[in-house]
Protein backbone atom coordinates (compact mmCIF):
# COMPACT_ATOMS: atom_id res chain seq x y z
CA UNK A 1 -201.58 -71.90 -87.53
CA UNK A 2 -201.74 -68.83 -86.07
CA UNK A 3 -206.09 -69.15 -85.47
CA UNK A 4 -205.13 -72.46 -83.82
CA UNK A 5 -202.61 -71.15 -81.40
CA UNK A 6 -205.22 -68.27 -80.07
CA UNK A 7 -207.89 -70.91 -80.00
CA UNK A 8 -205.65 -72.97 -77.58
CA UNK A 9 -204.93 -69.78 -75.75
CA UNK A 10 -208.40 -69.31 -75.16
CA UNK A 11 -209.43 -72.64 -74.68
CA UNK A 12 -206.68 -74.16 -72.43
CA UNK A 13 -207.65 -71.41 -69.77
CA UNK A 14 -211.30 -71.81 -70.06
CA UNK A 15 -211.12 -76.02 -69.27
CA UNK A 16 -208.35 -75.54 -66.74
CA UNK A 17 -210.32 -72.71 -64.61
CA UNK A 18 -213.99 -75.42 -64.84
CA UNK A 19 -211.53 -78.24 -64.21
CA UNK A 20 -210.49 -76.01 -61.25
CA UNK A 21 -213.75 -75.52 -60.31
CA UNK A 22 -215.11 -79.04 -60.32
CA UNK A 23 -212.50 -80.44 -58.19
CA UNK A 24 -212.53 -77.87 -55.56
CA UNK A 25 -216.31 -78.68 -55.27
CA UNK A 26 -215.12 -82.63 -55.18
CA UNK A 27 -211.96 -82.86 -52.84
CA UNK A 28 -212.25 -79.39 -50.96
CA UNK A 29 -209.84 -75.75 -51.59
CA UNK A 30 -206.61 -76.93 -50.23
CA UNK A 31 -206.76 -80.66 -51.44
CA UNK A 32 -206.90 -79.37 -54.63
CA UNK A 33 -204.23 -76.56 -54.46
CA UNK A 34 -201.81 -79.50 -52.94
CA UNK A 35 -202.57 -81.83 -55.78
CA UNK A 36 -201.27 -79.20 -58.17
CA UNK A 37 -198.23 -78.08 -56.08
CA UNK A 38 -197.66 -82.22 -55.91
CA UNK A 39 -198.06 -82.58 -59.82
CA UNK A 40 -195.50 -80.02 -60.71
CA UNK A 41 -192.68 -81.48 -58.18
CA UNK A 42 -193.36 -84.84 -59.42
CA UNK A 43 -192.89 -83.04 -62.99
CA UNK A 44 -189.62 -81.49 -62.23
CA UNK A 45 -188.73 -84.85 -60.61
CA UNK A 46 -189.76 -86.83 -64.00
CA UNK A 47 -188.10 -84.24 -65.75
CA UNK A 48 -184.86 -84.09 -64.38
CA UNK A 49 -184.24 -88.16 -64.30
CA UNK A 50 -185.60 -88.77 -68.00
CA UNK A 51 -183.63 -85.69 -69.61
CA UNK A 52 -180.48 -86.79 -67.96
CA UNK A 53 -180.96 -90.60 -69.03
CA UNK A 54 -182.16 -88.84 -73.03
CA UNK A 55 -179.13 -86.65 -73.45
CA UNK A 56 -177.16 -89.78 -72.33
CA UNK A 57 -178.61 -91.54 -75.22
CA UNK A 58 -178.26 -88.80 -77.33
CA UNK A 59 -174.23 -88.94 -76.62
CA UNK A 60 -174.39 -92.50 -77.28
CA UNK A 61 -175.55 -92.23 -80.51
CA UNK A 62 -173.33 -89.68 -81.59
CA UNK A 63 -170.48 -91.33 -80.70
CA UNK A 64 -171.70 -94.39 -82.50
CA UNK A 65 -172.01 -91.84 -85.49
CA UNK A 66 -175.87 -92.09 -86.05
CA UNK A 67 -178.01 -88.67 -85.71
CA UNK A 68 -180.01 -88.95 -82.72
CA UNK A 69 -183.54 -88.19 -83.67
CA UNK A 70 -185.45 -90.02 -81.73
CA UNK A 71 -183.67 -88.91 -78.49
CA UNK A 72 -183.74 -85.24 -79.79
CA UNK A 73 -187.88 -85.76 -80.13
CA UNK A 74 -187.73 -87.24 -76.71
CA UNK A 75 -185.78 -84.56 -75.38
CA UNK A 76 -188.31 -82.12 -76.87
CA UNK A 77 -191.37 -83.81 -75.90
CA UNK A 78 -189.71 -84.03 -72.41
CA UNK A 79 -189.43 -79.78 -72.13
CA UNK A 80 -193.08 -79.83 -73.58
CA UNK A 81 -193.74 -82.06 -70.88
CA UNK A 82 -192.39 -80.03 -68.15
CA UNK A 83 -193.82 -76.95 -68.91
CA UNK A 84 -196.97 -78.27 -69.25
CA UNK A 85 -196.42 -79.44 -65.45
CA UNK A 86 -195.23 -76.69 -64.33
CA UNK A 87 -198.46 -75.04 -65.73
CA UNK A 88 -201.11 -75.37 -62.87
CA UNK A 89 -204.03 -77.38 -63.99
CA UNK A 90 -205.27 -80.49 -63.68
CA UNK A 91 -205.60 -80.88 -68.01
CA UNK A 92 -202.08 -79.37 -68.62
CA UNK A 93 -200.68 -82.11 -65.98
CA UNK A 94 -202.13 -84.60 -67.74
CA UNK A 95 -200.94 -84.07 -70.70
CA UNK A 96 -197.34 -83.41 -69.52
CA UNK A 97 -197.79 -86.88 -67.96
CA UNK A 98 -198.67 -88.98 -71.04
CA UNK A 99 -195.45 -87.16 -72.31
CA UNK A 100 -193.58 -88.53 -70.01
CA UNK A 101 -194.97 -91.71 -70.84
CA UNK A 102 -192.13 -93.58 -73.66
CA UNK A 103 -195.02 -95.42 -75.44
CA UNK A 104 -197.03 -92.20 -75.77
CA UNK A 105 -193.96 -90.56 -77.24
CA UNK A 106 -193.19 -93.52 -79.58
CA UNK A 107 -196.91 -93.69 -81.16
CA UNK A 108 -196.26 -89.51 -81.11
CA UNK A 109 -192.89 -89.66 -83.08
CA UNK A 110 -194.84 -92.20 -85.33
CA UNK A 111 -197.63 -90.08 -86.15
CA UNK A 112 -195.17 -87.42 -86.63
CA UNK A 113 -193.30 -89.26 -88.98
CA UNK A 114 -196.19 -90.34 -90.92
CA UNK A 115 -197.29 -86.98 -91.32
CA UNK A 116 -193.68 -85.89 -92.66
CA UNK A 117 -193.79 -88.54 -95.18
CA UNK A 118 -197.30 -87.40 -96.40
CA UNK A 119 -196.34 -83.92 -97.14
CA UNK A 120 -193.53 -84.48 -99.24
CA UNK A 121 -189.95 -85.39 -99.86
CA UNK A 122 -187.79 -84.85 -96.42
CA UNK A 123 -184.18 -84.85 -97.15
CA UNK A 124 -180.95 -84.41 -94.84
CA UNK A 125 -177.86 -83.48 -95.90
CA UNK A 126 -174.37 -83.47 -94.08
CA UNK A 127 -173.19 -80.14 -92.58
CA UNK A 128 -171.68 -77.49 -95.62
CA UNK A 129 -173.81 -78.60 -98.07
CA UNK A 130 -171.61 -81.49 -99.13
CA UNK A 131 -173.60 -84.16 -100.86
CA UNK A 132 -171.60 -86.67 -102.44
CA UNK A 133 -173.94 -89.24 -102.58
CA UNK A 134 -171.38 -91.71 -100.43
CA UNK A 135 -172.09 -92.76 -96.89
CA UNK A 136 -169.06 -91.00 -94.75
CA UNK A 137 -167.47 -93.19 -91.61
CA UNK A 138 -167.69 -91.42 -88.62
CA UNK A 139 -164.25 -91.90 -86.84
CA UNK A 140 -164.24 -91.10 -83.35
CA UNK A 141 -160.75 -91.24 -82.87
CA UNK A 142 -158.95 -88.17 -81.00
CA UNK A 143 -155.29 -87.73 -80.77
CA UNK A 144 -153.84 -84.97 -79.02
CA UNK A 145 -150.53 -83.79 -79.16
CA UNK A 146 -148.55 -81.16 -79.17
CA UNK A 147 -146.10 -80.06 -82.22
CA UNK A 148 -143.02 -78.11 -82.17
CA UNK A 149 -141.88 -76.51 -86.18
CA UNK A 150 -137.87 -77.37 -86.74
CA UNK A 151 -136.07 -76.08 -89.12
CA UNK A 152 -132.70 -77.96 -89.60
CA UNK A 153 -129.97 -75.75 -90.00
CA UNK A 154 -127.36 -75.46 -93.33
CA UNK A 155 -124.52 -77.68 -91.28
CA UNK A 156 -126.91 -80.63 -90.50
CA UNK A 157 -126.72 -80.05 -86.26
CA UNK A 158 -130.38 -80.45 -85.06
CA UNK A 159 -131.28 -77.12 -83.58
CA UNK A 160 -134.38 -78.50 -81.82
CA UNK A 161 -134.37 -77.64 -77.66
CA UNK A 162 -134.05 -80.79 -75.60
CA UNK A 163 -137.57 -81.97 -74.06
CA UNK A 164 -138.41 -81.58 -70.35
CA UNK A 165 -137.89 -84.73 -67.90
CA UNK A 166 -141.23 -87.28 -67.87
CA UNK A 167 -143.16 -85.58 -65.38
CA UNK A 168 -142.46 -81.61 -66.12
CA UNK A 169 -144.07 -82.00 -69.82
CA UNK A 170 -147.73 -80.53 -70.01
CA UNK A 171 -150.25 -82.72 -69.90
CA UNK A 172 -148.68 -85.69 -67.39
CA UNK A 173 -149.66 -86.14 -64.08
């Protein structure tokens, strides 16, 4: 993994700088220095509107109670995406493009998938290492409140202060 990484290190740079080269020679200096300074604001525009509309999926699915993988690979492939715009070059923006792209990143999680089933058994387990072997129901249901101990005294009289008027208690507007 670690040869592969300084391969692409090496590599990456090398295409990007004759990519460079070859369209300077095609559409002229600063053509091709606006076309990258275009590619990355159109990046951090794509970026911006397809995170936001992922991590409201995301929410969605967690407050149907379902883990939110796909969204969480989008959202990943989506910062891969944007750094790769952000890099200047002409190879690196086209790959952070077809990230952008949803079909690209559905045949991606696919092929990731695939490849997780090949090398083995992938398990998930709930959080605490409870497995019980019974599907839990998510209950999204919060109630808030607020609690006050009483102790009832020996003669029976109810020693608890009176409440505030509507309107003075904490939390009412």
């Amino acid at each position: 993994m670690g040869l592969l990484i300084l391969l692409a290190m090496i590599v990456v740079p090398i295409t990007e700088i004759a990519v460079f080269i070859k369209a300077g020679d095609l559409i002229g200096l600063w053509p091709t220095i606006g076309t990258v300074i275009l590619t990355a604001m159109i990046g951090t525009s794509l970026l911006r509107h397809q995170g936001l509309a992922t991590l409201s999926r995301v929410r969605e699915s967690m407050d149907a109670g379902r883990l939110p993988v796909e969204e969480l690979f989008d959202g990943l492939c989506l910062l891969v995406a944007g750094a790769l715009l952000l890099t200047p070059g002409f190879v690196t923006d086209g790959l952070g493009l077809l990230l952008f792209m949803p079909p690209f990143r559905s045949i991606l999680r696919g092929l990731m998938a695939q490849r997780l089933k090949a090398r083995g058994n992938f398990n998930m387990r709930p959080p605490g290492g409870m497995n019980t072997g019974q599907k839990q129901k998510f209950d999204a249901t919060i109630i808030e409140g607020e609690f006050q101990e009483v102790t009832p005294e020996e003669n029976g009289s109810d020693s608890r202060p009176p409440l505030p008027p509507r309107g003075e208690r904490p939390g009412d507007s």
